[in-house]
Protein backbone atom coordinates (compact mmCIF):
# COMPACT_ATOMS: atom_id res chain seq x y z
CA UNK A 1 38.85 6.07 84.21
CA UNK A 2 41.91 5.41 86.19
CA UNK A 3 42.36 6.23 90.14
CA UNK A 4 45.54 7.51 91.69
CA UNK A 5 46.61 4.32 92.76
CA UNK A 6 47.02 3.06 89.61
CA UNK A 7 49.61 5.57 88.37
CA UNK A 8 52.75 3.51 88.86
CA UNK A 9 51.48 0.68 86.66
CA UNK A 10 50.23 2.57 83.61
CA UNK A 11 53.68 4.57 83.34
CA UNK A 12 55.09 0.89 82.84
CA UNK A 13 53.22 -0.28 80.68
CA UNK A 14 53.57 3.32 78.26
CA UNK A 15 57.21 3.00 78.76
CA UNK A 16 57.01 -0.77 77.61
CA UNK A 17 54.82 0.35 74.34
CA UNK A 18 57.18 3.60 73.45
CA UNK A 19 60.14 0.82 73.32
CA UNK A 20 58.20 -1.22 71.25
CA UNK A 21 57.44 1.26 68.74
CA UNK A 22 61.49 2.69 68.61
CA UNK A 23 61.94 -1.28 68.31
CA UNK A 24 60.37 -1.14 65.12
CA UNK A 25 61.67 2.03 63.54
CA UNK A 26 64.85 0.52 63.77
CA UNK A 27 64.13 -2.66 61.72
CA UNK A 28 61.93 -0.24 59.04
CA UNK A 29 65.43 2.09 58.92
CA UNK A 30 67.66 -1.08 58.25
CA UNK A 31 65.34 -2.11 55.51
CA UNK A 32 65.12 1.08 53.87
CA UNK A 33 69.13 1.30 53.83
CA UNK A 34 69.54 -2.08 52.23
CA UNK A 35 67.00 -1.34 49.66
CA UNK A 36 68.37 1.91 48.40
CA UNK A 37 72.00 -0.09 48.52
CA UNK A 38 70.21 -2.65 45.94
CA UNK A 39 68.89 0.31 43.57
CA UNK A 40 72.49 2.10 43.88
CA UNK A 41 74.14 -1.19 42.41
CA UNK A 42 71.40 -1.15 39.83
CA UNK A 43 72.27 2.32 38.89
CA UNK A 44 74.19 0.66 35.91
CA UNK A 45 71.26 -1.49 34.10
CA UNK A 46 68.16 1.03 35.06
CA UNK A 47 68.48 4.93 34.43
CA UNK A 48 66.88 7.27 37.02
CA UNK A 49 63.48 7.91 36.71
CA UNK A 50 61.27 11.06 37.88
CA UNK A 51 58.67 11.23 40.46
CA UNK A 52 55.36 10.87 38.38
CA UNK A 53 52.20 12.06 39.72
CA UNK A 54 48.79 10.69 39.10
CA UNK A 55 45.70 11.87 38.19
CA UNK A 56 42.21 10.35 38.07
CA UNK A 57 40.61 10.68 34.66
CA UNK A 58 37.11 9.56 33.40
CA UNK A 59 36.95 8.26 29.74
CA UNK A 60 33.28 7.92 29.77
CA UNK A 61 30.94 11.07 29.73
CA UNK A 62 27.81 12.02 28.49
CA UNK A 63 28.45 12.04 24.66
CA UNK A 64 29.76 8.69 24.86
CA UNK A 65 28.29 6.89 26.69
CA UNK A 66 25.15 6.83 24.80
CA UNK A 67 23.96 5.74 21.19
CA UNK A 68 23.54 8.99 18.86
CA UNK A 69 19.69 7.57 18.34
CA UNK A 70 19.58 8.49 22.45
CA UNK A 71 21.16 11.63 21.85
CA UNK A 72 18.63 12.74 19.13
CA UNK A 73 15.87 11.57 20.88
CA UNK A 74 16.64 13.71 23.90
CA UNK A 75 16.83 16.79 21.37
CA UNK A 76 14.07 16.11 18.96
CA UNK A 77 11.39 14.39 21.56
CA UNK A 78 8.74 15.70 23.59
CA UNK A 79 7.93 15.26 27.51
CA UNK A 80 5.32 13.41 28.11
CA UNK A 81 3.38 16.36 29.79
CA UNK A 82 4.16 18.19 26.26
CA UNK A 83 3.04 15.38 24.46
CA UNK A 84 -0.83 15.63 26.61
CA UNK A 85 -1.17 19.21 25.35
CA UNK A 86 -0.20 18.74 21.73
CA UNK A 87 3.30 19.70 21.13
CA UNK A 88 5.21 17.79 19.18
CA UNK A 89 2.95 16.72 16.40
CA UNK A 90 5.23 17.52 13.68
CA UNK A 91 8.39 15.02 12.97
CA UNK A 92 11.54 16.55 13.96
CA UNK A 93 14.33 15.64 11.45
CA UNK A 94 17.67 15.41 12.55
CA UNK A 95 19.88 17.80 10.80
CA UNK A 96 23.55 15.30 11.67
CA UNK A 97 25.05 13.20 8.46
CA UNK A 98 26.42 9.94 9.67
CA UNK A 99 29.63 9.58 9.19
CA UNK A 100 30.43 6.05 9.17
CA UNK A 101 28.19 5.76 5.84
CA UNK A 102 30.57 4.38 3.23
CA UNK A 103 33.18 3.38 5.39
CA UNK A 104 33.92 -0.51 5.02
CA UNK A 105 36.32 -2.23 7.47
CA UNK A 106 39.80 -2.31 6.51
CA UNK A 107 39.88 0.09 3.83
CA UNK A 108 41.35 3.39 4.59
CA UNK A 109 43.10 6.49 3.19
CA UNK A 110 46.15 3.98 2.76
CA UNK A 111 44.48 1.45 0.64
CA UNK A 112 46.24 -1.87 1.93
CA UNK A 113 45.67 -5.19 1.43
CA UNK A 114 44.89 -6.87 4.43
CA UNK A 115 44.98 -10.70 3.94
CA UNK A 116 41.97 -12.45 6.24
CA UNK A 117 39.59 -9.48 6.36
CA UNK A 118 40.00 -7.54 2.91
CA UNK A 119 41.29 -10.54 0.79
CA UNK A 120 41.46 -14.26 1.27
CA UNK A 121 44.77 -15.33 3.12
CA UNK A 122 45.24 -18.09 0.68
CA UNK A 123 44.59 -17.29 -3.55
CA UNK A 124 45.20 -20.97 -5.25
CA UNK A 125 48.41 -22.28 -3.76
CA UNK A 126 50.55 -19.04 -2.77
CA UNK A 127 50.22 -16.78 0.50
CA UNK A 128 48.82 -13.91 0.42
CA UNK A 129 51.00 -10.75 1.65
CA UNK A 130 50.41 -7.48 2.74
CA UNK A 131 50.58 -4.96 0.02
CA UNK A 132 50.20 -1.35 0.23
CA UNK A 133 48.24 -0.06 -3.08
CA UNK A 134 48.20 3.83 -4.26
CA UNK A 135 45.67 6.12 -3.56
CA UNK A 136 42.51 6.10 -4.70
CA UNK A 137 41.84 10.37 -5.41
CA UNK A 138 38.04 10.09 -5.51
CA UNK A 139 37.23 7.79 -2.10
CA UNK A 140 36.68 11.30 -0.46
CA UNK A 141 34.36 12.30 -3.26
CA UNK A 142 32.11 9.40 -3.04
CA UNK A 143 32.18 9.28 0.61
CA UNK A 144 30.52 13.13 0.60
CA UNK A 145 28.14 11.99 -2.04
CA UNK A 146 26.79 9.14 -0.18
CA UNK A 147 26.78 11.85 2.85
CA UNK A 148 25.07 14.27 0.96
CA UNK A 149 22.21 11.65 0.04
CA UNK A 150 21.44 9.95 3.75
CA UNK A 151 18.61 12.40 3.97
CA UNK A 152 17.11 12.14 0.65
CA UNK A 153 13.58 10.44 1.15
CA UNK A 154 13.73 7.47 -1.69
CA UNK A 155 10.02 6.43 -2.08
CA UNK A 156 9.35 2.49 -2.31
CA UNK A 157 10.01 1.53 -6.17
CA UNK A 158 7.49 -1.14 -7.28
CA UNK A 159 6.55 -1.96 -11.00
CA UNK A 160 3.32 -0.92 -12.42
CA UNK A 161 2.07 -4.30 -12.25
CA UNK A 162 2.98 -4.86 -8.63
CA UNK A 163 1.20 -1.26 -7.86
CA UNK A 164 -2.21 -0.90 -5.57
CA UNK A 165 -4.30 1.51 -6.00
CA UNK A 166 -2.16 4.06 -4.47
CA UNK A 167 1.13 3.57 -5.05
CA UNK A 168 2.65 1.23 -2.94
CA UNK A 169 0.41 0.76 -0.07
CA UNK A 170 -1.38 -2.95 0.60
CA UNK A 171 -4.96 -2.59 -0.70
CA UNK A 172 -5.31 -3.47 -4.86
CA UNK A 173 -1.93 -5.80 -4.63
CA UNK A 174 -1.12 -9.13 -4.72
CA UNK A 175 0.17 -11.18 -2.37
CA UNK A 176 -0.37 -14.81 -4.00
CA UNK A 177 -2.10 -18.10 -3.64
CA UNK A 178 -3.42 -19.36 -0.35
CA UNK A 179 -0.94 -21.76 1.39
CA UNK A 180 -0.77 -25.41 0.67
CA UNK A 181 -3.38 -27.69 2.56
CA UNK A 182 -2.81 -31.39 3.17
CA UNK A 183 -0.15 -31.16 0.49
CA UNK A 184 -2.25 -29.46 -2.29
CA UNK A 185 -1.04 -26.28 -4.10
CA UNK A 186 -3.93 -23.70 -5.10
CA UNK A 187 -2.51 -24.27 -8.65
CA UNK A 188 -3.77 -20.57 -10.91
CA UNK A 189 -5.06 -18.68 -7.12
CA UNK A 190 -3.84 -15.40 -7.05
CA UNK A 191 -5.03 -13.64 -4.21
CA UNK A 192 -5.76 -9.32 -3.90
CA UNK A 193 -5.87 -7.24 -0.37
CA UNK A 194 -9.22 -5.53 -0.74
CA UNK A 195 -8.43 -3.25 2.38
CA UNK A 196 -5.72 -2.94 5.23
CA UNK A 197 -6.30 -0.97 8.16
CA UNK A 198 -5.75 -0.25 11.55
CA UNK A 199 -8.47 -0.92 14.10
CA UNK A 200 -8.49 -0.09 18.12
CA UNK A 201 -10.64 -1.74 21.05
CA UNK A 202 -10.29 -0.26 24.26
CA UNK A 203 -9.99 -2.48 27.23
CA UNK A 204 -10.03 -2.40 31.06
CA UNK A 205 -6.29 -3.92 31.60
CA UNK A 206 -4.53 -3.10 28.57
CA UNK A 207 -6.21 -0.09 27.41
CA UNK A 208 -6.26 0.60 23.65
CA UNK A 209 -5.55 -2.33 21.91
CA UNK A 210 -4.56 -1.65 18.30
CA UNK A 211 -4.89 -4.21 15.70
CA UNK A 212 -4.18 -4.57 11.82
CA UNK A 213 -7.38 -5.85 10.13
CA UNK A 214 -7.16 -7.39 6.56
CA UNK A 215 -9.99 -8.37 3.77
CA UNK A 216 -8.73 -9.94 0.78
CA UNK A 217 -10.10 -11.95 -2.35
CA UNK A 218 -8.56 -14.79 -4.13
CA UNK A 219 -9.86 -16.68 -7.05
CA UNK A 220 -8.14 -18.91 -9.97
CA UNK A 221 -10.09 -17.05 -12.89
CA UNK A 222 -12.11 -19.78 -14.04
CA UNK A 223 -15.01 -18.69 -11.73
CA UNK A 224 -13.91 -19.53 -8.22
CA UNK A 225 -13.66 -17.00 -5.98
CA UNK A 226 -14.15 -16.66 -1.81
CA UNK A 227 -13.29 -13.21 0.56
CA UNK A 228 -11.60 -13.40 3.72
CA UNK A 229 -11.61 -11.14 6.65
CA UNK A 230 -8.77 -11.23 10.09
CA UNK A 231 -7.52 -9.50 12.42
CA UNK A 232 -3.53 -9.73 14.12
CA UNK A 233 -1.07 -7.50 15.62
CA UNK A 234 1.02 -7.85 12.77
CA UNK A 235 -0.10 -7.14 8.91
CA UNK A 236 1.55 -9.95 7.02
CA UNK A 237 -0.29 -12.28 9.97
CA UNK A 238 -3.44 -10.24 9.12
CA UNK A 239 -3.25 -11.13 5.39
CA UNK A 240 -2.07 -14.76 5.86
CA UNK A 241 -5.01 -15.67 7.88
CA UNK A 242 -7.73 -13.97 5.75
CA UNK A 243 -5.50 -15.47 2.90
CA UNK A 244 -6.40 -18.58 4.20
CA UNK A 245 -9.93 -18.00 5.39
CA UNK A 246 -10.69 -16.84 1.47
CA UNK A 247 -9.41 -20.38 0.26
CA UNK A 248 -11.60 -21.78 2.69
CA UNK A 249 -15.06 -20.02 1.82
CA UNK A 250 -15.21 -20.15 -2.44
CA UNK A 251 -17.72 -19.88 -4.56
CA UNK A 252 -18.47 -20.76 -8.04
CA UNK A 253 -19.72 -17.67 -10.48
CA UNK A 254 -21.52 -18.76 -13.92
CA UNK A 255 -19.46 -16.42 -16.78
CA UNK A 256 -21.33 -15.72 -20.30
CA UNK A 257 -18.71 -17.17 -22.82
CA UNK A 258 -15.62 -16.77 -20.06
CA UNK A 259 -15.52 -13.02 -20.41
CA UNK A 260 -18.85 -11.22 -18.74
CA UNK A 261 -21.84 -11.82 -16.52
CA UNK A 262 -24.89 -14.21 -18.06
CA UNK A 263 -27.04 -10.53 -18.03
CA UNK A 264 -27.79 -7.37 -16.27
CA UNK A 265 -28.83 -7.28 -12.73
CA UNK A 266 -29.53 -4.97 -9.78
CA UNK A 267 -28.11 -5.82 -6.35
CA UNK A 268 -27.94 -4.37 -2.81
CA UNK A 269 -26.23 -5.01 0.10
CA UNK A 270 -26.65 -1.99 3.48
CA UNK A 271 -27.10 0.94 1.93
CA UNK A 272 -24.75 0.25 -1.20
CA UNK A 273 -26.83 -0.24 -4.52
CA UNK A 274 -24.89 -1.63 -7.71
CA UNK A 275 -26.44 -1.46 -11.69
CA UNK A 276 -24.40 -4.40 -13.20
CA UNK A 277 -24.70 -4.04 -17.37
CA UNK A 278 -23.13 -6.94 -19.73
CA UNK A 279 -21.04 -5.52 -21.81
CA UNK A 280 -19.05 -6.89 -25.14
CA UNK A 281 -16.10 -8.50 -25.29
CA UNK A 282 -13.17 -5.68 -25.49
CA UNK A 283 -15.01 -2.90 -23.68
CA UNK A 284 -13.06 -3.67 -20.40
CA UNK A 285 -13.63 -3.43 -16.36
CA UNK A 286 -15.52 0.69 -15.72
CA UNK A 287 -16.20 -0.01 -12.38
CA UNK A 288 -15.39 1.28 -8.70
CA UNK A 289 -12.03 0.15 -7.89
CA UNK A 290 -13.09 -3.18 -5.60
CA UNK A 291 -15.65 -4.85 -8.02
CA UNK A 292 -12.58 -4.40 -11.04
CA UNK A 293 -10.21 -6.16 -8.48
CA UNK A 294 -12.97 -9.18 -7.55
CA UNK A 295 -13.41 -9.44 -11.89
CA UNK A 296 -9.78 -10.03 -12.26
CA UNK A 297 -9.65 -12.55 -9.61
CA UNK A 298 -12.89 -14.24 -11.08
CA UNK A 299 -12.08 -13.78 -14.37
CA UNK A 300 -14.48 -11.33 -15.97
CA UNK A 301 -13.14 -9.33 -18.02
CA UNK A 302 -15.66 -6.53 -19.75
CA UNK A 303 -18.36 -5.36 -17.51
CA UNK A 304 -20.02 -1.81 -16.57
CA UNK A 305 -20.85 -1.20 -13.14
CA UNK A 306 -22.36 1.75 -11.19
CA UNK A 307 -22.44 2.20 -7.64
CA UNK A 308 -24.81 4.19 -5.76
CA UNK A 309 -25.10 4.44 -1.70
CA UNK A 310 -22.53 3.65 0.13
CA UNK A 311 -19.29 2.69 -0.93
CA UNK A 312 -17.65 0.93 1.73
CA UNK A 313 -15.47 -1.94 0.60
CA UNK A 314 -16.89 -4.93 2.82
CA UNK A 315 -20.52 -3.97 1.57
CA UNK A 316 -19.62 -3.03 -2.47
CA UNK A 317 -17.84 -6.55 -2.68
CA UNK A 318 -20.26 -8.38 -0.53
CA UNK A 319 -23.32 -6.77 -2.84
CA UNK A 320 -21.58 -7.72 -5.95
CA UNK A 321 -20.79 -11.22 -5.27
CA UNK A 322 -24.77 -11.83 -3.89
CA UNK A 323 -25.70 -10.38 -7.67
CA UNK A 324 -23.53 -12.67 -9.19
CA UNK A 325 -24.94 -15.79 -7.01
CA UNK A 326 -28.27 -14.66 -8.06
CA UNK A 327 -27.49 -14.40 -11.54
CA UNK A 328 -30.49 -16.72 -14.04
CA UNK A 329 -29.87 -18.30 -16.96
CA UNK A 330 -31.44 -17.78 -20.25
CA UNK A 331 -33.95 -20.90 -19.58
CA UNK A 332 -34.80 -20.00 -16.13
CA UNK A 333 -35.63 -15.83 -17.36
CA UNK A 334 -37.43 -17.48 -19.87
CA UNK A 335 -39.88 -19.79 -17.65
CA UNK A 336 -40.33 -16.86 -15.74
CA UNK A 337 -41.30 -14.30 -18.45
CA UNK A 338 -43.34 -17.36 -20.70
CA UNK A 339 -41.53 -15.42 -23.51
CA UNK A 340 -38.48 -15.77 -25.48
CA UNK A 341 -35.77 -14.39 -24.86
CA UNK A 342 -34.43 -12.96 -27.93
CA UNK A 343 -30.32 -11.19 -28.41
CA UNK A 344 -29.34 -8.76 -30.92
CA UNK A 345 -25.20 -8.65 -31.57
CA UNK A 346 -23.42 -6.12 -33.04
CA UNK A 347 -21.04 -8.60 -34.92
CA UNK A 348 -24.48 -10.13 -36.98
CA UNK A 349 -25.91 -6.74 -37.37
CA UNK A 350 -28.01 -6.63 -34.89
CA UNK A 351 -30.12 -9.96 -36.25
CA UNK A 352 -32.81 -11.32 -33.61
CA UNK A 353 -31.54 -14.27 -32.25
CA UNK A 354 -33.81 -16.78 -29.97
CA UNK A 355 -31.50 -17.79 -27.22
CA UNK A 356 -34.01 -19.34 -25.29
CA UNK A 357 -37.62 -20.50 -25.52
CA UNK A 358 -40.23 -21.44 -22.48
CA UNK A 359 -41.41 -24.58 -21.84
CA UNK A 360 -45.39 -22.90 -21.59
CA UNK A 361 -45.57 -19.61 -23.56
CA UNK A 362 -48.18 -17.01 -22.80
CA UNK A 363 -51.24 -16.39 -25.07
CA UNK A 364 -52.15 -12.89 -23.15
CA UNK A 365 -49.08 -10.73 -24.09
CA UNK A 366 -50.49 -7.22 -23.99
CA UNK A 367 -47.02 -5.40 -23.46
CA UNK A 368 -43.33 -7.23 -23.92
CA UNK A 369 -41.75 -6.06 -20.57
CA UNK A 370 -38.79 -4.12 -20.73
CA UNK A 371 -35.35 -6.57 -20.42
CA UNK A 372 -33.06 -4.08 -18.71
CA UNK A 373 -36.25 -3.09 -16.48
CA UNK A 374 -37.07 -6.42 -15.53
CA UNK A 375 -33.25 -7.53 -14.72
CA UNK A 376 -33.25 -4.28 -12.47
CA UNK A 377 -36.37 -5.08 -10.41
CA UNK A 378 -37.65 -1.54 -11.81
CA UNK A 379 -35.30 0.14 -10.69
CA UNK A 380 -34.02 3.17 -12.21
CA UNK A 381 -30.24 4.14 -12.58
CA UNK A 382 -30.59 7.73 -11.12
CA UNK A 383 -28.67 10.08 -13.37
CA UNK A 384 -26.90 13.41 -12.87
CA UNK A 385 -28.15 16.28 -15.14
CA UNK A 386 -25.04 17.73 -16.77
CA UNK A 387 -24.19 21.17 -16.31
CA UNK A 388 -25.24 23.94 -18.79
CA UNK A 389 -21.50 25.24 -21.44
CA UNK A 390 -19.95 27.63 -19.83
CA UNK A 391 -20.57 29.69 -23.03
CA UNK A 392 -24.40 29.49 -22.66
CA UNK A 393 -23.94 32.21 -19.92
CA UNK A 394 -22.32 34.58 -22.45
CA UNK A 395 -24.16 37.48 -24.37
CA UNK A 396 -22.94 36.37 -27.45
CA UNK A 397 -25.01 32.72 -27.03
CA UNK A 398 -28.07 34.57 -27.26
CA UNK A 399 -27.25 36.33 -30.31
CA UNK A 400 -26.43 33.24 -31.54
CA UNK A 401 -29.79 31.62 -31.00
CA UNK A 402 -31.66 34.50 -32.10
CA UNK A 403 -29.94 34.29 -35.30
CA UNK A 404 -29.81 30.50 -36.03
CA UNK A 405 -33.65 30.55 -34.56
CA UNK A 406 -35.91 30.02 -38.14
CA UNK A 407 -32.88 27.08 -39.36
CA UNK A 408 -32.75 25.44 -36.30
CA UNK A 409 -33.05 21.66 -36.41
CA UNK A 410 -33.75 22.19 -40.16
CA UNK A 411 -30.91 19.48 -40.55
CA UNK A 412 -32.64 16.51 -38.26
CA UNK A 413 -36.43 17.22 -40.06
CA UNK A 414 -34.59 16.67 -43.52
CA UNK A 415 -32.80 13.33 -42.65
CA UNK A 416 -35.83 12.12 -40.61
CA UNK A 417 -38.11 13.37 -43.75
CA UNK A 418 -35.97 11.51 -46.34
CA UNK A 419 -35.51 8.43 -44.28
CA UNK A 420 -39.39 7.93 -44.08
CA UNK A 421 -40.80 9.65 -47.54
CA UNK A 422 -37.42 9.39 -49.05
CA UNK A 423 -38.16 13.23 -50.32
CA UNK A 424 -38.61 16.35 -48.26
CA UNK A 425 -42.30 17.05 -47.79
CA UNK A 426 -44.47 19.75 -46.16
CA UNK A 427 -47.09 18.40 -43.37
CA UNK A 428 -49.61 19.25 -45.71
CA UNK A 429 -48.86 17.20 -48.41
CA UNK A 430 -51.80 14.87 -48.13
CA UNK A 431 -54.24 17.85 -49.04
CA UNK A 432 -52.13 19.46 -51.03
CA UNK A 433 -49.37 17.60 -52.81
CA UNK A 434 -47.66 20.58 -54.48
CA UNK A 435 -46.07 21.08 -50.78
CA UNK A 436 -43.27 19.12 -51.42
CA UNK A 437 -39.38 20.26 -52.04
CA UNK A 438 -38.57 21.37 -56.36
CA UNK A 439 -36.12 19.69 -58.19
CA UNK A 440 -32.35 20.19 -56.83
CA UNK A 441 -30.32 22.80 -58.02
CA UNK A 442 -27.26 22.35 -60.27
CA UNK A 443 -24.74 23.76 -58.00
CA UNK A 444 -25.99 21.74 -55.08
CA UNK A 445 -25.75 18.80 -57.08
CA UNK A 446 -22.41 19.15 -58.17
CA UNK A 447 -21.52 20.66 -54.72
């Protein structure tokens, strides 16, 4: 704050500052008037132009500034709150065609030839131009139809040999031979995925952990087989390792003449139970899904199989392939027994043959053991009873029994009574021999 007595010397030094200032605007005036004398001599080579104003505009907003996946994620998704109390569960479709489907670079509506990105600049020794080319009246037509058919669902097309079990998913395919070791190839290994599935572990610091989890078989169909089990984030990881692991862990399985199992067996693995029966050569693989898969991979080819318990994969294959190591040979069931062991085939008419003989035979037979019995332990296949016709509930079944009551079976007691006697007889015959059938009728003869 300034006193009185300083008046006198501030008025100076405003006075010096206001001349200062009027200083100035006279240099910025001269300026000005030999600038517009320049543009005034210029008036000749530049035409007048207009006062233009300005405005700010954004080119970026909301619709473009993100992908159209963000866009339809933001319409279709769920909150995470909504997600907590269920909402959401179905899979919203979006309902936009894309429009850039079709559309190749360089080739419009006009249809010309741009050398370097639609043809080759150079073709032989000439120069390549640019040529316009006429219309093409049905680009719009195919563009639509390939519009029209973005949201068609196209299922994975796979041959019926490359096919699992159901349709194209992992488990019954083929994904080849285990990978080369030290150089080798697995020369005639052709490995199957037995099962391919998702499983979770929950954890303190990551929470739940999900995993893929593969168990595969591969064999060479000579008898070699091993099974494989891994786990990886990834599924082809999954079913490279067990892959691997399978090649690593084989066993050798004794065929009966290269097509079927040396003879029946019973076998149990958890609470799975399997009744293996040899069967002949042609009658094929009727067997749960997993055993037919480890045949082909071992090579047996006809073979009857039925499965009772449970029927999880790991234990089905695990208790088929511990029957098959357990399998005996003819010899070895025939030390056992002290008898022979003796085969009847259809294709010598059911002849007795000895296949094999003990070393000490028994003297105190009483009973010949049942075969199939003694290959199953004693165990007994257990058997549905089938259902009653449908037409046995009817009213005219009964009237139908009544009637064919006195002839029923008439037709079984004549064959059985001509096979043994070779003539129909009466149960009294041996006191009485007149009880026996009178000659045969002409008609019936000639009938």
């Amino acid at each position: 704050m300034l006193s009185l007595r300083c008046l006198p010397a501030a008025q100076k030094i405003f006075s010096h500052c206001l001349n200062a200032q009027t200083a100035s605007l006279k240099i910025g005036s001269r300026c000005l008037a030999t600038i517009n004398s320049e543009i005034n001599q210029k008036k000749t080579a530049f035409p007048t132009t207009t006062n233009i104003v300005h405005q700010q505009i954004r080119f970026t907003s909301f619709f473009n500034k993100l992908t159209g996946e963000q866009l339809w994620k933001g319409v279709t998704s769920v909150s995470n709150a909504g997600k907590k109390r269920g909402r959401g569960k179905g899979n919203r479709k979006k309902f936009a065609k894309n429009l850039n489907r079709g559309q190749v670079i360089g080739v419009g509506k006009a249809n010309i030839i741009w050398p370097g990105l639609t043809t080759p600049v150079i073709r032989g020794k000439e120069l390549v131009e640019r040529q316009k080319l006429p219309e093409d009246p049905d680009r719009e037509a195919r563009l639509i139809k390939i519009r029209n058919e973005m949201g068609r669902f196209r299922p994975l097309k796979l041959s019926p040999i490359e096919r699992g079990w159901s349709g194209s998913k992992m488990p019954g395919r083929s994904i080849g031979p285990p990978d080369p070791l030290h150089g080798e190839m697995w020369e005639g290994f052709d490995t199957k995925v037995l099962e391919l599935k998702t499983v979770t572990c929950m954890t303190g610091n990551l929470g739940r952990t999900r995993r893929q989890s593969a168990f595969v078989v591969t064999g060479n169909k000579q008898g070699l087989c091993g099974i494989g089990l891994a786990k990886a984030i990834d599924p082809k990881a999954a079913m490279k390792t067990a892959k691997n692991k399978a090649a690593q862990n084989l066993l050798f399985v004794e065929r009966y003449e290269g097509h079927t199992v040396i003879h029946d067996f019973f076998t149990q693995f958890g609470h799975t139970k399997i009744f293996v029966t040899k069967m002949p050569e042609g009658y094929g693989l009727v067997c749960h899904r997993a055993i037919r898969t480890v045949c082909e991979v071992i090579g047996i080819t006809d073979l009857y199989a039925k499965v009772e318990g449970s029927t999880n994969v790991k234990n089905v294959v695990k208790a088929f392939l511990i029957g098959l190591m357990k399998q005996k040979s003819h010899e070895q069931l025939a030390d056992e027994t002290g008898l022979n062991v003796v085969e009847f085939r259809q294709e010598t008419e059911f002849y007795p043959e000895v296949v094999a003989a003990p070393i000490v035979s028994r003297d105190d037979v009483k009973e010949v053991p049942d075969y199939k019995q003694y290959c199953f332990d004693n165990k007994v296949v257990l058997k549905k009873k089938k259902p009653p016709p449908f037409y046995t509930k009817e009213p005219g079944w009964l009237y139908h029994l009544v009637k064919m009551e006195n002839a029923r079976n008439h037709d079984k007691v004549r064959k059985q009574l001509r096979f043994e006697y070779g003539f129909l007889r009466s149960f009294l015959y041996d006191k009485y021999p007149e009880c026996r059938a009178g000659p045969v009728k002409k008609e019936e003869s000639e009938s």
